[in-house]
Protein backbone atom coordinates (compact mmCIF):
# COMPACT_ATOMS: atom_id res chain seq x y z
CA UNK A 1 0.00 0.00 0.00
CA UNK A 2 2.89 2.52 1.01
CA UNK A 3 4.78 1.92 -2.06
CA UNK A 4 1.73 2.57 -4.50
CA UNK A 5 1.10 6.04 -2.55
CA UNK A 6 4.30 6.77 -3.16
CA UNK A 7 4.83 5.38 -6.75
CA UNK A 8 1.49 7.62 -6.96
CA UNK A 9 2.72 10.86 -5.37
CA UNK A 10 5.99 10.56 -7.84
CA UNK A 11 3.96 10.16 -10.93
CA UNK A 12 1.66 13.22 -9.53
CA UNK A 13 4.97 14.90 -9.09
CA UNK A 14 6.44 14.49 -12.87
CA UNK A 15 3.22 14.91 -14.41
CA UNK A 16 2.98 18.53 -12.70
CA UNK A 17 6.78 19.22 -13.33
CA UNK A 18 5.71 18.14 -16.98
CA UNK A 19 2.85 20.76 -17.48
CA UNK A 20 4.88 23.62 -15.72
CA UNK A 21 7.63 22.93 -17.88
CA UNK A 22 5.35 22.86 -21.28
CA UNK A 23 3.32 26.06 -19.99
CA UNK A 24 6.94 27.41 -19.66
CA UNK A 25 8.56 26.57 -23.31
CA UNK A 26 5.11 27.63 -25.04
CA UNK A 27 5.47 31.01 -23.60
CA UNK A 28 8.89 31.11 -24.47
CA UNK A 29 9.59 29.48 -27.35
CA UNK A 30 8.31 29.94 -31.40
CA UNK A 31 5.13 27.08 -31.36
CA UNK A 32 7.84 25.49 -34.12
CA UNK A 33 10.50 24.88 -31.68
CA UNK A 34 8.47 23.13 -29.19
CA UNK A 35 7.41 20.88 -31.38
CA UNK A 36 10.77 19.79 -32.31
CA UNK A 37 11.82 19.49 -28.55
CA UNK A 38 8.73 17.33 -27.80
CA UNK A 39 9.38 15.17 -30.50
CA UNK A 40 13.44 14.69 -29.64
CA UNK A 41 14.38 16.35 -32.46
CA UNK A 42 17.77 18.41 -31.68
CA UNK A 43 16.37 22.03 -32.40
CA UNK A 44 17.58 24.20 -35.23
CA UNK A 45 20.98 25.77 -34.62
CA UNK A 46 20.86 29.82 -35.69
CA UNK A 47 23.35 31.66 -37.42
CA UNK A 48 21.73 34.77 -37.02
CA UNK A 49 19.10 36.09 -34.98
CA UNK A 50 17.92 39.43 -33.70
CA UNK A 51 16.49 39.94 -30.36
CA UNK A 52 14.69 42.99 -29.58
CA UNK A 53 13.77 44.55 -25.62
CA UNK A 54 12.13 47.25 -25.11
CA UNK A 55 11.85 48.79 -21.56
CA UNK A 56 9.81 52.06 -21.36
CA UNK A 57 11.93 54.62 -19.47
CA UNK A 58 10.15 56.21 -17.25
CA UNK A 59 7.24 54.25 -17.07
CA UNK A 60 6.93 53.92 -12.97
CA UNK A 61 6.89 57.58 -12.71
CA UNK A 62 4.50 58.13 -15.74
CA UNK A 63 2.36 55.18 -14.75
CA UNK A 64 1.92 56.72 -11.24
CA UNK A 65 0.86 60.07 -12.38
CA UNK A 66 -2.11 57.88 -14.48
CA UNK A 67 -5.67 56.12 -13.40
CA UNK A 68 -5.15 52.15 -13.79
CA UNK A 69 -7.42 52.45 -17.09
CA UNK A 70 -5.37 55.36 -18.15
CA UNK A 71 -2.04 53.23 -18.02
CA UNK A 72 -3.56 49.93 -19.57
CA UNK A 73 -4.90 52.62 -22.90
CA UNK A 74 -1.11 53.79 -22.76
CA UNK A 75 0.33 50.20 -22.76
CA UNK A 76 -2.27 48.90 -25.15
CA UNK A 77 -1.45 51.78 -27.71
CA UNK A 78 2.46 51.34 -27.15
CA UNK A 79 2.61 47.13 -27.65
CA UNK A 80 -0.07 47.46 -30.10
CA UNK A 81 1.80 49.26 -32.12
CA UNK A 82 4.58 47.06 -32.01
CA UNK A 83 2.08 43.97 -32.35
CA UNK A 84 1.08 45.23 -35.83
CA UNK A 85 4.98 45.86 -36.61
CA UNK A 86 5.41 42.44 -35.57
CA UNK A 87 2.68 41.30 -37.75
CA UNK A 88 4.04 43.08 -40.98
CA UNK A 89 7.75 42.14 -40.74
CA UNK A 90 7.15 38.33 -39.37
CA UNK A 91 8.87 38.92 -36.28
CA UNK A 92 8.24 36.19 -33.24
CA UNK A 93 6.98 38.11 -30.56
CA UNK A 94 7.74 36.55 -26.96
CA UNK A 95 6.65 38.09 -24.13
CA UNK A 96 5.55 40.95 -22.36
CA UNK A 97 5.59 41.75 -18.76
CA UNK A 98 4.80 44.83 -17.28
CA UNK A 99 6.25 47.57 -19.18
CA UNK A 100 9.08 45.24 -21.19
CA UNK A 101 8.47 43.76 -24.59
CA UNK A 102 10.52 40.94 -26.04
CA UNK A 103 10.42 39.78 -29.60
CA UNK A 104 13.21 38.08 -32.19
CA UNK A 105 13.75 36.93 -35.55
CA UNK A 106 15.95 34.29 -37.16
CA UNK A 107 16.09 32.19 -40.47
CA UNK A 108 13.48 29.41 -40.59
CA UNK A 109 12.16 27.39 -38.45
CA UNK A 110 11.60 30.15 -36.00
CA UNK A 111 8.15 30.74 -37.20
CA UNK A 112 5.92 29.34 -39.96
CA UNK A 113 7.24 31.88 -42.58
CA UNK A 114 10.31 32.95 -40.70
């Protein structure tokens, strides 16, 4: 009985290690390149990539001088715009928290078309 608990509590234990660690590489990661590390395959090696961070100087001080609704319309307009740049010159965009923004590009397979 002990032994299946615990056979039990291990298999809980990888299966939760599992999903945090897929949650993690589909934030992180072009939807291509997960696919290839789920499937074994040795990802793509890149000779040249671009990796773009934005960090909006300023933003605590601006951001306290705003209403919340006032700084999510000033966010929204800011990463929108970069969104639609994003959009039109097939750039991966990865994250953003708070006020950072992180996108790249590379040669194929990054994305579908880039």
């Amino acid at each position: 009985e002990q032994t299946n608990r615990s056979r039990y509590k291990s298999m809980c234990a990888v299966e939760a290690t599992t999903e945090k660690t897929s949650c993690i590489l589909n934030m992180l990661m072009p939807p291509l390149v997960v696919q290839q590390l789920q499937t074994g395959i040795v990802p793509h090696r890149y000779r040249h990539a671009t990796i773009a961070q934005s960090d909006l100087c300023g933003f605590t001080k601006i951001a306290s001088a705003l209403r919340p609704d006032e700084v999510l319309d000033f966010i929204n307009e800011i990463f929108g715009a970069f969104d639609e740049l994003a959009g039109e010159y097939q750039v991966y965009k990865v994250e953003t928290v708070g006020d950072a923004y992180l996108a790249g590009v590379a040669e194929q397979p990054l994305t579908e078309t880039n």
